[in-house]
N, C-alpha and C. Protein backbone atom coordinates (compact mmCIF):
# COMPACT_ATOMS: atom_id res chain seq x y z
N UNK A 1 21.61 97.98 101.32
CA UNK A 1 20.95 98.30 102.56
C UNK A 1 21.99 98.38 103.67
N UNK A 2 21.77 99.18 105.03
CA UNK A 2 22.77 99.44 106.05
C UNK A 2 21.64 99.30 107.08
N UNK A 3 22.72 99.30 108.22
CA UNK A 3 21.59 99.61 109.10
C UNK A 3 21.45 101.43 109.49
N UNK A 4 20.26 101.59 110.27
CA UNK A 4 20.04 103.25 110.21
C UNK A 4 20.61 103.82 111.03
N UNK A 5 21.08 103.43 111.93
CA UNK A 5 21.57 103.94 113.27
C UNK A 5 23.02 103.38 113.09
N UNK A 6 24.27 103.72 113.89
CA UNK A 6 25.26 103.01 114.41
C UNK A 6 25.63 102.69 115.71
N UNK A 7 26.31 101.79 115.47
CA UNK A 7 26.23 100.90 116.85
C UNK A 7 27.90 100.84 117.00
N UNK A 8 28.30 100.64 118.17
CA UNK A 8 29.81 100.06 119.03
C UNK A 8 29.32 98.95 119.39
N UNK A 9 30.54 98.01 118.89
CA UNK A 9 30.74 96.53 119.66
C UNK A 9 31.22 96.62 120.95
N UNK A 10 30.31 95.64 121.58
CA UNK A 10 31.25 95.42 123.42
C UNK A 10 30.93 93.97 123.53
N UNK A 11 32.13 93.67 123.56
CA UNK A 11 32.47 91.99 124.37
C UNK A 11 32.60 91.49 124.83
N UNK A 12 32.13 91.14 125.59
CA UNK A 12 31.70 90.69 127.60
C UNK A 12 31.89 89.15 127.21
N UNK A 13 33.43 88.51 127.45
CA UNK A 13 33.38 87.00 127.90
C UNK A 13 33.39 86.40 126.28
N UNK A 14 32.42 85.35 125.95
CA UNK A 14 32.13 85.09 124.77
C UNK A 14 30.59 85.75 123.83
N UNK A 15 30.42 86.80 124.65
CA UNK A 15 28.66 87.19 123.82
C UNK A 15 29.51 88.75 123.31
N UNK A 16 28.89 89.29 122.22
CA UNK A 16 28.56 90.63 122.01
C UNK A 16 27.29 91.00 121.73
N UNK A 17 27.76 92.60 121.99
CA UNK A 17 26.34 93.21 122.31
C UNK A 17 27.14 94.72 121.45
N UNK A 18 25.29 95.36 120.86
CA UNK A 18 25.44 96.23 120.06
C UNK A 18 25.15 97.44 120.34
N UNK A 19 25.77 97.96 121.30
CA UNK A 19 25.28 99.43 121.67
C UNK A 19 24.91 100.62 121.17
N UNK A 20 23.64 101.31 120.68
CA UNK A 20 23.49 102.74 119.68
C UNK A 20 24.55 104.00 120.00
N UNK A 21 25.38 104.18 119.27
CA UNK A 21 25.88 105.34 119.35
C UNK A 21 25.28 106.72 119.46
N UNK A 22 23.64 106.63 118.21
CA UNK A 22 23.11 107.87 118.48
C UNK A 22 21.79 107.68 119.22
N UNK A 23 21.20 108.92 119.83
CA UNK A 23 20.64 108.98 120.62
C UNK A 23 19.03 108.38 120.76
N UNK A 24 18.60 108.49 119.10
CA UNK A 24 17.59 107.98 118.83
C UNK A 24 17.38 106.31 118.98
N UNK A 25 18.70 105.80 118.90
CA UNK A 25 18.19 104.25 119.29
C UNK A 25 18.43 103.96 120.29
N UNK A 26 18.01 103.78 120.80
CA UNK A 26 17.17 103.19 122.43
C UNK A 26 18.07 101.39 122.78
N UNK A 27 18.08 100.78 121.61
CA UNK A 27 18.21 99.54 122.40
C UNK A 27 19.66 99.01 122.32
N UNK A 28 19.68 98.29 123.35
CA UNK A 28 21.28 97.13 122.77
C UNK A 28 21.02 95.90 122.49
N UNK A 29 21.27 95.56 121.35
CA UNK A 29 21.17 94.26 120.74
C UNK A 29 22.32 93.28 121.20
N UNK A 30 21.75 92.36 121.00
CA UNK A 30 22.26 90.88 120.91
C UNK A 30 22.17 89.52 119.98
N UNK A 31 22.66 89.18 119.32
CA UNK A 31 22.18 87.90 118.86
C UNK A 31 23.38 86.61 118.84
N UNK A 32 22.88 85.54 118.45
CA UNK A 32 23.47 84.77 118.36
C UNK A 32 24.77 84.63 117.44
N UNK A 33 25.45 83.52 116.97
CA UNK A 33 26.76 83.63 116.27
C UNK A 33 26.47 83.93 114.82
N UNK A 34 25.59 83.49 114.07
CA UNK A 34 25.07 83.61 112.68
C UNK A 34 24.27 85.54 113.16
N UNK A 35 24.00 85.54 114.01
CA UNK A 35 23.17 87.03 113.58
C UNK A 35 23.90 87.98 113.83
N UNK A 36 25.29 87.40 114.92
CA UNK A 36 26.04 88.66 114.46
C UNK A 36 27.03 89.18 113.35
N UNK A 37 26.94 87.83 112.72
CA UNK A 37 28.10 88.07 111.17
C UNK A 37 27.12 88.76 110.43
N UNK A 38 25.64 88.42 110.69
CA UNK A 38 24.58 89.35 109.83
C UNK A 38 24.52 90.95 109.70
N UNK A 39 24.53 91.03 111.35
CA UNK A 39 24.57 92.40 112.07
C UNK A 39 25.89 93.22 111.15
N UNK A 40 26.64 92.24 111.39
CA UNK A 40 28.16 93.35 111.52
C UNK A 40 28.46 93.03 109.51
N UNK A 41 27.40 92.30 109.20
CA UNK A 41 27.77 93.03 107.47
C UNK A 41 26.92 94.27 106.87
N UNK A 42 25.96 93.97 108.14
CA UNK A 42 24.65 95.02 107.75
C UNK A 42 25.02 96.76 108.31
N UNK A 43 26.51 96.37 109.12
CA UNK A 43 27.19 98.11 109.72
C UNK A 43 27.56 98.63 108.57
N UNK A 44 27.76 97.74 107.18
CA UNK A 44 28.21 98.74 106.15
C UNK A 44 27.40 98.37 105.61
N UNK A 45 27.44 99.20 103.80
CA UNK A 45 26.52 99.21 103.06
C UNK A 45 26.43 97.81 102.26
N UNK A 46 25.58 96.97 101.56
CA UNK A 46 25.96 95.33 101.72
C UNK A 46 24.31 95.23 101.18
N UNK A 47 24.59 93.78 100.49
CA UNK A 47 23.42 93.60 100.08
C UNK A 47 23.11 91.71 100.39
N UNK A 48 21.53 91.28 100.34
CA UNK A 48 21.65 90.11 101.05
C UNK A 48 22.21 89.04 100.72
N UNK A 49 22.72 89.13 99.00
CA UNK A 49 23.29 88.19 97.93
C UNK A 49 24.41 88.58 98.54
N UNK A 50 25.26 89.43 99.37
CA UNK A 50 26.56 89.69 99.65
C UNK A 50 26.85 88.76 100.86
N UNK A 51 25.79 89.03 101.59
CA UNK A 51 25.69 88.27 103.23
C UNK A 51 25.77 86.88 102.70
N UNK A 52 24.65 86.49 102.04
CA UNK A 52 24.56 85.04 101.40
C UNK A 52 26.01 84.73 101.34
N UNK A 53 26.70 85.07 100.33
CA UNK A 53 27.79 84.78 100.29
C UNK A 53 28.90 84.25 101.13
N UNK A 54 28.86 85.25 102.14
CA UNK A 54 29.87 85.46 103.51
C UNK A 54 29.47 84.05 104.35
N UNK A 55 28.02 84.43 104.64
CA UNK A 55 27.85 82.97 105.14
C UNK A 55 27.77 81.62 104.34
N UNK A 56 27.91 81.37 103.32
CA UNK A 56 27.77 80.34 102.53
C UNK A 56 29.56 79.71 102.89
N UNK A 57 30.26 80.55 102.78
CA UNK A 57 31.87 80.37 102.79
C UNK A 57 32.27 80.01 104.50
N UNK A 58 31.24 80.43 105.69
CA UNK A 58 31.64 79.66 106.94
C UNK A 58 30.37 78.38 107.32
N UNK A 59 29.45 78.23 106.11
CA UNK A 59 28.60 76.85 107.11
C UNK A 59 28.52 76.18 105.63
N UNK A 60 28.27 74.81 106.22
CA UNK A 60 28.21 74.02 104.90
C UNK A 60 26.48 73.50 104.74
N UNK A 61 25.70 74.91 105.07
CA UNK A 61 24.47 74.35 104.67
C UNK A 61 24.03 74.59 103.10
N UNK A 62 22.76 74.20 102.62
CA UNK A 62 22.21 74.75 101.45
C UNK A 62 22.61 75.82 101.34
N UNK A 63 22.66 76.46 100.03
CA UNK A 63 22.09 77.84 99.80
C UNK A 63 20.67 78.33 99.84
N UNK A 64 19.98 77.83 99.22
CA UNK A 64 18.53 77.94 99.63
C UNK A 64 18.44 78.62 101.44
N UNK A 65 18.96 77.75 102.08
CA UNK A 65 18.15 77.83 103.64
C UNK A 65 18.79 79.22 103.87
N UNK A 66 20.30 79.79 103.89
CA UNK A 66 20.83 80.45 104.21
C UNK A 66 20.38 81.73 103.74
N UNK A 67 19.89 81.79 102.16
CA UNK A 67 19.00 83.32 101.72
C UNK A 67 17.57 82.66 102.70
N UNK A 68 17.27 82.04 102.81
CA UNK A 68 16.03 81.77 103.85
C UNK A 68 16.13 82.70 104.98
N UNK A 69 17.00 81.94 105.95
CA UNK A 69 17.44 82.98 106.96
C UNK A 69 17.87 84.00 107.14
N UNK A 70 18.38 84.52 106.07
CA UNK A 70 19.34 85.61 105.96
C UNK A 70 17.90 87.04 105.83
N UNK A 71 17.26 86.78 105.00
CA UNK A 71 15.62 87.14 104.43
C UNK A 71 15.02 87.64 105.82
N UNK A 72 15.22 86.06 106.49
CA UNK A 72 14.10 86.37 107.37
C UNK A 72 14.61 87.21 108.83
N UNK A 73 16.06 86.97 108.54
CA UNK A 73 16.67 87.87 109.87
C UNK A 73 16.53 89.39 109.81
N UNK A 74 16.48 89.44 107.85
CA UNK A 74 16.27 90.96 107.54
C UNK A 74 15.22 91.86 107.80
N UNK A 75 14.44 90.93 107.16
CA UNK A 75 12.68 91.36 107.49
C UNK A 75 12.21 91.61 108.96
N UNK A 76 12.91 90.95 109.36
CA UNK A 76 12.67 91.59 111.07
C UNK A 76 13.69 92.98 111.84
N UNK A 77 14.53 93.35 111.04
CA UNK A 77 15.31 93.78 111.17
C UNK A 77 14.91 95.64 110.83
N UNK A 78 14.15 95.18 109.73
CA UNK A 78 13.62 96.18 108.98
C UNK A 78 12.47 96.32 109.41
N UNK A 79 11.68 95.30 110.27
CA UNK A 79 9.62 95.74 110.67
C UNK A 79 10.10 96.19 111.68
N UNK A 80 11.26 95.95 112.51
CA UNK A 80 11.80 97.44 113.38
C UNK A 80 12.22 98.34 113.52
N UNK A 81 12.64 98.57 112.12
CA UNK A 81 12.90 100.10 112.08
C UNK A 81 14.58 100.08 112.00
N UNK A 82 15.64 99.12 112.25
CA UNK A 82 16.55 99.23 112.39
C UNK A 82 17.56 99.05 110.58
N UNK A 83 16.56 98.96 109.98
CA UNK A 83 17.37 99.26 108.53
C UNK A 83 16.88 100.31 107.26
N UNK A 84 18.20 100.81 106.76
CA UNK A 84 17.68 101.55 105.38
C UNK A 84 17.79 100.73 104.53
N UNK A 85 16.90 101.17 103.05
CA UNK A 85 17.39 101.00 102.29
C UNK A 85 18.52 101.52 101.13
């Protein structure tokens, strides 16, 4: 899965933000420190056992919780329209 649109990083201070390159997406995103390692694995093609991974190797939580979140960051990600499969 990718995301559908592409986006440019901009880094204002300590936050980034995800600006649409093409015209059809409308918004600029933001998220926190975990959603943007999400974001920026989801700019290429990547799967959630891949993400799992990535984040498993910078937090020392379960695995369980992390496909938890990872799931649930997706699923919202996707009831907006902002991912292919």
């Amino acid at each position: 899965m990718k995301l559908k649109f592409s986006y440019e990083i901009l880094e204002l201070e300590d936050q980034k933000f995800y600006v649409p390159v093409e015209y059809e997406a409308e918004q600029i995103l933001q998220f926190n420190q975990t959603g943007n390692i999400i974001f920026e694995c989801l700019m290429e093609e990547t799967s959630i056992e891949e993400i799992v991974e990535t984040l498993s190797k910078m937090y020392k939580n379960p695995k369980e919780q992390i496909v938890s979140f990872v799931q649930q960051f997706v699923d919202s990600l996707k009831k907006e329209g902002y991912l292919v499969e």
